[in-house]
C-alpha atoms as a PDB file:
ATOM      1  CA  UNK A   1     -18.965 -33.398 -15.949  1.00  0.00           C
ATOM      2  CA  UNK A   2     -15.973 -31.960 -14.685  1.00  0.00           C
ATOM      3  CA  UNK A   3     -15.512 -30.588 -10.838  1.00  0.00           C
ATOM      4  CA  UNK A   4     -13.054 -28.122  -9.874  1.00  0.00           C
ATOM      5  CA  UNK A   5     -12.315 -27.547  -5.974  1.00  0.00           C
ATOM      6  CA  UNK A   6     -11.133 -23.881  -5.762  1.00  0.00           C
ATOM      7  CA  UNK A   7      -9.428 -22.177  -2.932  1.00  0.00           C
ATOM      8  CA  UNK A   8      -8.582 -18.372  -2.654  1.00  0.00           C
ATOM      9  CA  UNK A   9      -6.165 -16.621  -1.049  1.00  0.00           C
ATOM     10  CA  UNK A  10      -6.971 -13.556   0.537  1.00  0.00           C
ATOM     11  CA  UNK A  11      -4.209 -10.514  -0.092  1.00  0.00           C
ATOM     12  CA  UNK A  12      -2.398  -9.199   2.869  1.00  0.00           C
ATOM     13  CA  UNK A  13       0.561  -6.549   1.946  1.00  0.00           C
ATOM     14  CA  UNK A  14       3.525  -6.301   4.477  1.00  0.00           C
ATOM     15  CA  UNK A  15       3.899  -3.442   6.335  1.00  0.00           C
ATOM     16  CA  UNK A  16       7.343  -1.893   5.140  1.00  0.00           C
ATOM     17  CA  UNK A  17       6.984  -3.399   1.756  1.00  0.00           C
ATOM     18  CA  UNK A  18       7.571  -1.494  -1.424  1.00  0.00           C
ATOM     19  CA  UNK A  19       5.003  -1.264  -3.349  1.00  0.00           C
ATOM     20  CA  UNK A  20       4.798  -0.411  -7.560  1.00  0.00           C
ATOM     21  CA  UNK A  21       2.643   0.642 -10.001  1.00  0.00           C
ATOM     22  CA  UNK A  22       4.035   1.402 -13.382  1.00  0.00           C
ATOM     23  CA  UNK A  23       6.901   3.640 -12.294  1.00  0.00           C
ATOM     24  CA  UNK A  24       5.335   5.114  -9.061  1.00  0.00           C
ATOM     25  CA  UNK A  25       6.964   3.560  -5.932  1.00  0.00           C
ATOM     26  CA  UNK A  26       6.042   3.581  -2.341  1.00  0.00           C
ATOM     27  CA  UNK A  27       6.306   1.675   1.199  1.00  0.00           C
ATOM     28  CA  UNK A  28       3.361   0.330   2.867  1.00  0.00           C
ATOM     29  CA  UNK A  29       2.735   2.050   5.912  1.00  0.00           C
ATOM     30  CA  UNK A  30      -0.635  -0.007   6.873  1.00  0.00           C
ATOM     31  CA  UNK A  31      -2.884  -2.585   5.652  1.00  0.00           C
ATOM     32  CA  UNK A  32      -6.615  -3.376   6.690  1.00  0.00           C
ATOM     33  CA  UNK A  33      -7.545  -6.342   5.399  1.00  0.00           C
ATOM     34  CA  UNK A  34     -11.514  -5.919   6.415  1.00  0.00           C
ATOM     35  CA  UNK A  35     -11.712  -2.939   4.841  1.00  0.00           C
ATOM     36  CA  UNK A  36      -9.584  -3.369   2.085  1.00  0.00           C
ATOM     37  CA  UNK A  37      -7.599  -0.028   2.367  1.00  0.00           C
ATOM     38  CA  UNK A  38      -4.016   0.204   1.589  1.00  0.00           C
ATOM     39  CA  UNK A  39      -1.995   2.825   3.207  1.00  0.00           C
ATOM     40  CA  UNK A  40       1.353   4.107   1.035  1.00  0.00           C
ATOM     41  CA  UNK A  41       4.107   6.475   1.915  1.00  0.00           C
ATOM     42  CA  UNK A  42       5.488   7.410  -1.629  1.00  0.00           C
ATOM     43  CA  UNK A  43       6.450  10.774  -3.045  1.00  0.00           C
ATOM     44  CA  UNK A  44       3.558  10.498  -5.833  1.00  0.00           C
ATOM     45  CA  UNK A  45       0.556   9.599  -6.313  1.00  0.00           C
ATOM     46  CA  UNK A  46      -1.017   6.444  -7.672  1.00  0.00           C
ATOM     47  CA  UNK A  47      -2.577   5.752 -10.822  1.00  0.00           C
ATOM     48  CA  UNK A  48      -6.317   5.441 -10.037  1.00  0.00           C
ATOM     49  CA  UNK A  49      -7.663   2.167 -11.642  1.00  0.00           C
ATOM     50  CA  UNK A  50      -4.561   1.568 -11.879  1.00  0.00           C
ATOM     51  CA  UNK A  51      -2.605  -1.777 -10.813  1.00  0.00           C
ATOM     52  CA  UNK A  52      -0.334  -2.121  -7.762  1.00  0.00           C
ATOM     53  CA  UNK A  53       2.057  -4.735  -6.764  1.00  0.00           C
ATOM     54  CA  UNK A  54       3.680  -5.957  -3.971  1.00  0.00           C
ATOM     55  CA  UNK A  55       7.325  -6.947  -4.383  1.00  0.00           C
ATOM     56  CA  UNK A  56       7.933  -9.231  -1.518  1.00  0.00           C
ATOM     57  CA  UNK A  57       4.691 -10.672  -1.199  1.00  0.00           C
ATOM     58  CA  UNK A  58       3.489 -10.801  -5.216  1.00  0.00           C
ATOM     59  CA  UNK A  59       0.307  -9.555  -4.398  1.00  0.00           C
ATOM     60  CA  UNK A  60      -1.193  -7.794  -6.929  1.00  0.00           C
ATOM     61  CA  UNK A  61      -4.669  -5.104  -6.926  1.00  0.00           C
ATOM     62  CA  UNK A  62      -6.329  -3.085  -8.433  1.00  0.00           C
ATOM     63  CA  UNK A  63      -6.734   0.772  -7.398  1.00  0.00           C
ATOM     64  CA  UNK A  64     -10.180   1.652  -6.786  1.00  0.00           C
ATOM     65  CA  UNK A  65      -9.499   4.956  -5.216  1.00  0.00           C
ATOM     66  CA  UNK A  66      -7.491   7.672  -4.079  1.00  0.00           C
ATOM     67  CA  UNK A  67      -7.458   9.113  -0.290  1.00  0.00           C
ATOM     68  CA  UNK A  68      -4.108  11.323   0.063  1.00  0.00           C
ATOM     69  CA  UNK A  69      -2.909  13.627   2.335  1.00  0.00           C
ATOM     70  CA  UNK A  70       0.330  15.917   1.976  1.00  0.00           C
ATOM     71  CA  UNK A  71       2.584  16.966   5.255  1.00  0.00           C
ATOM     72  CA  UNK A  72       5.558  18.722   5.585  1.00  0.00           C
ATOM     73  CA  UNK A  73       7.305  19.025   8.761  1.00  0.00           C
ATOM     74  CA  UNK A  74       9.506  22.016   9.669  1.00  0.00           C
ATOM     75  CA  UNK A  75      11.120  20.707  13.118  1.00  0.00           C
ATOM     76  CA  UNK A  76      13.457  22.985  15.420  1.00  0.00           C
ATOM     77  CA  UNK A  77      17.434  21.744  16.293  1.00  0.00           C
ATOM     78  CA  UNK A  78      15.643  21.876  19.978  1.00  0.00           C
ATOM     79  CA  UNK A  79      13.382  18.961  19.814  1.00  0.00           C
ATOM     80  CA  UNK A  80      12.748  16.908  22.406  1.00  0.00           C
ATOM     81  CA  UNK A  81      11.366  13.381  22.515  1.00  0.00           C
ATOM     82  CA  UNK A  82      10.043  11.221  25.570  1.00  0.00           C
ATOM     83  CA  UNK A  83       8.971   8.228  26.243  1.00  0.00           C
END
């Protein structure tokens, strides 16, 4: 009888990597690996059940969901940033 030993590697996206699914593109902005949750700066929105992949890393996942929020910033010539 045959034996197999199998190893798996867990996913981890790089932050700053672009991301694709089909022809929607984004940047990873945040990855939590416990949780499995994926966070992606892109100017649409992702295919649910859908398939995303990672282009520098190869990773590749499946969409389970959709969380997605929508800002728009209107800031003044005056703005002032410290540290």
């Amino acid at each position: 009888m045959p034996t197999f030993n199998i190893t798996l590697d867990y996913i981890n996206f790089n932050i700053g990597e672009e991301v694709v699914s089909g022809e929607h593109k984004g940047n990873v902005l945040g990855w939590n690996y416990e949780n499995r949750s994926l966070k992606v700066s892109s100017n649409t929105i992702f295919p649910q059940d859908g398939t995303i992949i990672g282009k520098s890393s190869g990773n590749i996942s499946k969409i389970i969901s959709n969380a997605f929020t929508k800002s728009k910033f209107s800031l003044g010539p005056y703005s002032i940033v410290t540290n």
